[in-house]
C-alpha atoms as a PDB file:
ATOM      1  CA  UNK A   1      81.772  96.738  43.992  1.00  0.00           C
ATOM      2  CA  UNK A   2      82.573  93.598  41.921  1.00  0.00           C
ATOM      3  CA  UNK A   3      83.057  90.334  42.499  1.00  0.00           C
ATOM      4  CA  UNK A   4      87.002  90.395  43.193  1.00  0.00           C
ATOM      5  CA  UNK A   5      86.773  93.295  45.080  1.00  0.00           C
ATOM      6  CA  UNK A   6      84.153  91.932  47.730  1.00  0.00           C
ATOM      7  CA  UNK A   7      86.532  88.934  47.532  1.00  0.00           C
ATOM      8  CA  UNK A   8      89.505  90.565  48.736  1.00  0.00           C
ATOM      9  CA  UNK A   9      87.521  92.704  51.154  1.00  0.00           C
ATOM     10  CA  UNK A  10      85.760  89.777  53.110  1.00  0.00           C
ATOM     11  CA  UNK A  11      88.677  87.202  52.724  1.00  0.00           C
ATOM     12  CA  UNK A  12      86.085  84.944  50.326  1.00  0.00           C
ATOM     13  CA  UNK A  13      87.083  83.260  47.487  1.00  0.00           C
ATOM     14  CA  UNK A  14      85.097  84.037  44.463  1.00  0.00           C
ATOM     15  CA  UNK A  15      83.793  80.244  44.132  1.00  0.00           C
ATOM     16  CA  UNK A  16      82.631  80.327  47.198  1.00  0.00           C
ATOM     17  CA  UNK A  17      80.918  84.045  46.524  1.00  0.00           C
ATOM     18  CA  UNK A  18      79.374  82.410  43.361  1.00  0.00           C
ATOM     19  CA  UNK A  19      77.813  78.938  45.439  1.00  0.00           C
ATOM     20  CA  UNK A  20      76.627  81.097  48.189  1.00  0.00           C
ATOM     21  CA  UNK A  21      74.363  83.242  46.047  1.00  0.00           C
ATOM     22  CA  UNK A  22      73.788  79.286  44.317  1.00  0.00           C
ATOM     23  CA  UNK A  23      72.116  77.641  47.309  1.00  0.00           C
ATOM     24  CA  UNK A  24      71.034  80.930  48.560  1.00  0.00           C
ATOM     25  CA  UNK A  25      73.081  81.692  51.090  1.00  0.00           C
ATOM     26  CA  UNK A  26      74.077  85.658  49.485  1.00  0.00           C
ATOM     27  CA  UNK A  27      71.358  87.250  47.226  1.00  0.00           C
ATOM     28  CA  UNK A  28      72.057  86.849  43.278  1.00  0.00           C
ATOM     29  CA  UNK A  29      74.080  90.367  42.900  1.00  0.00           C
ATOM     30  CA  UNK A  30      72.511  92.999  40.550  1.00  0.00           C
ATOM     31  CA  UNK A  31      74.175  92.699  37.141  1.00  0.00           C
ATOM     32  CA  UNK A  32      76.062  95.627  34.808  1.00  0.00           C
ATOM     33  CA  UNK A  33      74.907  95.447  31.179  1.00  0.00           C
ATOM     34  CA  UNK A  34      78.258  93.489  30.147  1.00  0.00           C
ATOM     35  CA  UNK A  35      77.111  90.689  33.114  1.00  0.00           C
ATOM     36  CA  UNK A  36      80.067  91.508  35.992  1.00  0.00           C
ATOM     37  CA  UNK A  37      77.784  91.366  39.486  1.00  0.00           C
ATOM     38  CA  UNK A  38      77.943  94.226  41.447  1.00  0.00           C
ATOM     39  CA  UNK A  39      77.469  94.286  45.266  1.00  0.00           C
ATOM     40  CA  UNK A  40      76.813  96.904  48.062  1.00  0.00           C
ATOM     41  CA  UNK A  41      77.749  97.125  51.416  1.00  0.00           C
ATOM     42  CA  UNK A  42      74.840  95.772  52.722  1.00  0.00           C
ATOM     43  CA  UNK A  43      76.481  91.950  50.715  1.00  0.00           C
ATOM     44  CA  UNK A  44      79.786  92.839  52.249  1.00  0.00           C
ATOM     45  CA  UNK A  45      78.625  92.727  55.954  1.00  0.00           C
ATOM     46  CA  UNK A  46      76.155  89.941  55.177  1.00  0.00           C
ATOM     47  CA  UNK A  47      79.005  87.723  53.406  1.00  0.00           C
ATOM     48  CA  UNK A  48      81.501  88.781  56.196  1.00  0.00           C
ATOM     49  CA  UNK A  49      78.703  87.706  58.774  1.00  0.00           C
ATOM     50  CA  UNK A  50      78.660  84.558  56.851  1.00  0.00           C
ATOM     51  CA  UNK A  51      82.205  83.779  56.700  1.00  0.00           C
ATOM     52  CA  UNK A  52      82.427  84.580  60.566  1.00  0.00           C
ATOM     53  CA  UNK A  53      80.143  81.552  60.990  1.00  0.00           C
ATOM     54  CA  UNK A  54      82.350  79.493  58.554  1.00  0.00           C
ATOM     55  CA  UNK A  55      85.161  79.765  60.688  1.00  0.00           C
ATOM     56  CA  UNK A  56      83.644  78.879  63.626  1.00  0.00           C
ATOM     57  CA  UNK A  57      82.781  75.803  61.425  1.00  0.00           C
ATOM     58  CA  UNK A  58      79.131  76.355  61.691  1.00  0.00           C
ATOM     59  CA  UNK A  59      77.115  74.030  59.122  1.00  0.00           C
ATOM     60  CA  UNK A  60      75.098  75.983  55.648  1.00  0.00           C
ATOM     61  CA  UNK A  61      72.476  74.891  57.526  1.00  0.00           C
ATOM     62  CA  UNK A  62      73.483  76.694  60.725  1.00  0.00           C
ATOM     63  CA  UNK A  63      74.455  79.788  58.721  1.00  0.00           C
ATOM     64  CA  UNK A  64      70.853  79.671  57.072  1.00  0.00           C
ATOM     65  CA  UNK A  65      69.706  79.686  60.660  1.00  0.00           C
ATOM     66  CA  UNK A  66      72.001  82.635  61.831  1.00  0.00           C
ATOM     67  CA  UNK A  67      71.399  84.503  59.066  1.00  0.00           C
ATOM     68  CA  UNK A  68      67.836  84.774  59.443  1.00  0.00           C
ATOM     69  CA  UNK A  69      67.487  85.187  63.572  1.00  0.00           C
ATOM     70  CA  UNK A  70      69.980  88.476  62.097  1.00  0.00           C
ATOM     71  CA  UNK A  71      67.365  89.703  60.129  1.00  0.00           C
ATOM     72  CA  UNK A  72      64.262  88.952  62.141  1.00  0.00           C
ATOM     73  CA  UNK A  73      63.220  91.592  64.852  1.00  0.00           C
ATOM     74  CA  UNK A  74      61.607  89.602  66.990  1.00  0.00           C
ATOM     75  CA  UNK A  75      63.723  86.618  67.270  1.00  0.00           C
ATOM     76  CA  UNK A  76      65.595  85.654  70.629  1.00  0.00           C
ATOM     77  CA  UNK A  77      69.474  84.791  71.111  1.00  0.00           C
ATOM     78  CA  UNK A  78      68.749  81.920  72.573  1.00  0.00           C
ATOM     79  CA  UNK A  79      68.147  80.206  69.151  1.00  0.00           C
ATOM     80  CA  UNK A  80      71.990  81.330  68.360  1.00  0.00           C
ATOM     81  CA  UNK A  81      73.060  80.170  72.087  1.00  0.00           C
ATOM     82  CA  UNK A  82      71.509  77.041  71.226  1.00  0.00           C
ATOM     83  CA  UNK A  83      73.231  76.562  68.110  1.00  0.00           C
ATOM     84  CA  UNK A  84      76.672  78.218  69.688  1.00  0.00           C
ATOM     85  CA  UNK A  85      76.480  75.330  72.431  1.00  0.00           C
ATOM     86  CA  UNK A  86      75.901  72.418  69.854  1.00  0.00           C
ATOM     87  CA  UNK A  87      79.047  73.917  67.709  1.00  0.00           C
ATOM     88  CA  UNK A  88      80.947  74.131  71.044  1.00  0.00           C
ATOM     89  CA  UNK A  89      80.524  70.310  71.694  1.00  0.00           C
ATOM     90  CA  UNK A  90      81.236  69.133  68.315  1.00  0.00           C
ATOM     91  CA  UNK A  91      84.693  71.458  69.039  1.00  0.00           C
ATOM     92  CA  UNK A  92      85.025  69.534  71.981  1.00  0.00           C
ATOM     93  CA  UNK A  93      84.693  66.210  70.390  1.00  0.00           C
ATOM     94  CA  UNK A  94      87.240  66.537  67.923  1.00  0.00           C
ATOM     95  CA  UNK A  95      89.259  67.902  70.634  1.00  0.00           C
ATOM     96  CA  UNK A  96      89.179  64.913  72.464  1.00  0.00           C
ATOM     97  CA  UNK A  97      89.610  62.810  68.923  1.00  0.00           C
ATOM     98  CA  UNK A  98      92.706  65.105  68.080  1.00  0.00           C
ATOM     99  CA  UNK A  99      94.440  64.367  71.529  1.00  0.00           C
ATOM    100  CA  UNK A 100      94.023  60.726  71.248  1.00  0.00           C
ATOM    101  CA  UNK A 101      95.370  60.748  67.708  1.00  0.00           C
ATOM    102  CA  UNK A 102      98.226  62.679  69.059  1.00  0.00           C
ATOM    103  CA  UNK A 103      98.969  60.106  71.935  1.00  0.00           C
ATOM    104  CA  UNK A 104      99.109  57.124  69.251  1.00  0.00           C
ATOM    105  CA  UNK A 105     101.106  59.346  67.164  1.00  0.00           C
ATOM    106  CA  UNK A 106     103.048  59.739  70.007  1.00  0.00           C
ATOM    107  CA  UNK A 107     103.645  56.372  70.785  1.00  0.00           C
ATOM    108  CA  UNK A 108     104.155  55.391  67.388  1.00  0.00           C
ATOM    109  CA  UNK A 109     107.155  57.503  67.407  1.00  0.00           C
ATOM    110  CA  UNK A 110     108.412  56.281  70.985  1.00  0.00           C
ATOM    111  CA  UNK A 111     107.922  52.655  69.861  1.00  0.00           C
ATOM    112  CA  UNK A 112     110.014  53.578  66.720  1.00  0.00           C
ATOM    113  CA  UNK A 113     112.894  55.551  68.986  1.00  0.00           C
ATOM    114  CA  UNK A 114     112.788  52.133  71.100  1.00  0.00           C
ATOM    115  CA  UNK A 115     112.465  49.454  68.962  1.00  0.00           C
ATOM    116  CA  UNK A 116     113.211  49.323  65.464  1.00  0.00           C
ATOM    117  CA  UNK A 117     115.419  52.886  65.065  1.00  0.00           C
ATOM    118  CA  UNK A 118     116.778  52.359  62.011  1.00  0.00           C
ATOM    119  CA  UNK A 119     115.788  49.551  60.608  1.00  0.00           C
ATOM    120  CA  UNK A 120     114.286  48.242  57.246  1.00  0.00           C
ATOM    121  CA  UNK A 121     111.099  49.405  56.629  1.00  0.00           C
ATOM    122  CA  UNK A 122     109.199  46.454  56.857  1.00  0.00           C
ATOM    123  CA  UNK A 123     110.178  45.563  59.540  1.00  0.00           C
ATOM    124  CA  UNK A 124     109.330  49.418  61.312  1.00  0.00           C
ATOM    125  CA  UNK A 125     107.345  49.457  64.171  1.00  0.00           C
ATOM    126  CA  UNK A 126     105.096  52.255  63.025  1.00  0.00           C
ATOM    127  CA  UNK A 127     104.447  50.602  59.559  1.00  0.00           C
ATOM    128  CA  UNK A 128     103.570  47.242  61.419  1.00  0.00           C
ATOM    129  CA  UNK A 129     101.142  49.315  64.195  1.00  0.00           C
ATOM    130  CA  UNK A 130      99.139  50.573  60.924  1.00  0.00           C
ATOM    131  CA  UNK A 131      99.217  47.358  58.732  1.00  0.00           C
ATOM    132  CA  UNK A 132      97.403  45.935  61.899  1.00  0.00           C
ATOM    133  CA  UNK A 133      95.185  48.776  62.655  1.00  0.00           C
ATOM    134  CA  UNK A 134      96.227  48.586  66.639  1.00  0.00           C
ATOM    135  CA  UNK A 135      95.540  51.318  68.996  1.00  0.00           C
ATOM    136  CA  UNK A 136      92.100  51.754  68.355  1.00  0.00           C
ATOM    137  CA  UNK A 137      92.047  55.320  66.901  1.00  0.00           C
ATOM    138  CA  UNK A 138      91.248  55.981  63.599  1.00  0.00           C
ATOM    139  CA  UNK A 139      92.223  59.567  61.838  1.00  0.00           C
ATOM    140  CA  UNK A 140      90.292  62.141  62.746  1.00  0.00           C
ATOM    141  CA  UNK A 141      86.889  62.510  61.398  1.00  0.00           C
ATOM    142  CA  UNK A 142      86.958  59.149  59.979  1.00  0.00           C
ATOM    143  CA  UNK A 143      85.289  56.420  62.021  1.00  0.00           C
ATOM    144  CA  UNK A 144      86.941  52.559  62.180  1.00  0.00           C
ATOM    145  CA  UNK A 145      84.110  51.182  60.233  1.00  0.00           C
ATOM    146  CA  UNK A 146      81.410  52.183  58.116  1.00  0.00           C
ATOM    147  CA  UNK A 147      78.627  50.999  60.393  1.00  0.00           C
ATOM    148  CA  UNK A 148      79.806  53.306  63.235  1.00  0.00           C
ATOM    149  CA  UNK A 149      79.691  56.448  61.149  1.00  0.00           C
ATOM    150  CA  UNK A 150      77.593  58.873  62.123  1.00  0.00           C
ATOM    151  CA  UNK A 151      75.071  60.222  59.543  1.00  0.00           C
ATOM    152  CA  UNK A 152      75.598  63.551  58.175  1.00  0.00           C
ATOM    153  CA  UNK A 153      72.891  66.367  57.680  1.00  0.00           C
END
C-alpha cells in the first residue's frame, strides 16, 4: 500500500510516517521504480502499535523500547510494566498540575465576578493577578523559572 493509504488506515499523518522511518522508528519502505514507498501489513500493525504508544504519550525513546520487547521472544512484560508505571505517574503529575491550574483559573474568574465585573481593563483583577505572577502556578508544563525545570531526555 502507499504512503496515503497506510496514512488513512493507521490515523498517521504522512510527516510523521516519513520521520519515523527517519530516526528509525518504521523501516525505510521498499520503493516502486517511479520512488512512491510501498508498505505491507506487517508496517501497518507495527506503525499502529506505534501510534498506540503515542497516545498514551509514551516518549520515541519508550516506543524504541516497546517496540523491541514486541519483537524479542524472550523478553519479559515487566520491562513494559515498568515503563507503563513511569508513564502512569507522569499522567498523574500533570493531573495534579492541571487541577491546580484549574483552581487559579477558577479563582481568577470568581475574583473577576466579585471585584472588578466590568470594569476597565487595567484595572481587571485577572489582568493584575498575571502582571504579578500571584498564585504560584505556572501553565502547565512550563515551570516558574528556568532553574526549576526539569531536564528533558
Amino acid at each position: 500500500m502507499r504512503i496515503g493509504a497506510l496514512a488513512e488506515r493507521t490515523g498517521t499523518a504522512v510527516p510523521t510516517i516519513r520521520y519515523y522511518e527517519q530516526i528509525g522508528l518504521l523501516p525505510r519502505a521498499v520503493r516502486q521504480a517511479g520512488g512512491q514507498r510501498l508498505y505491507t501489513r506487517d508496517d501497518e500493525e507495527r506503525l499502529t502499535f506505534i501510534r498506540r504508544c503515542r497516545d498514551f504519550d509514551f516518549s520515541i525513546a519508550q516506543v524504541r523500547v516497546l517496540a523491541e520487547l514486541l519483537r524479542d521472544p524472550t523478553s519479559t512484560c515487566m520491562t513494559a510494566r515498568d515503563l507503563a508505571a513511569v508513564q502512569l505517574e507522569a499522567v498523574r503529575r500533570k493531573m495534579r498540575e492541571l487541577k491546580a491550574l484549574e483552581r487559579s483559573l477558577a479563582s481568577f474568574v470568581t475574583d473577576c465576578e466579585t471585584a472588578c465585573g466590568g470594569r476597565a481593563g487595567p484595572d481587571c483583577t485577572v489582568l493584575g493577578e498575571l502582571r504579578r505572577g500571584e498564585r504560584g502556578v505556572a501553565p502547565v508544563g512550563r515551570p516558574r523559572s528556568r532553574a526549576a525545570a526539569p531536564a528533558r531526555a
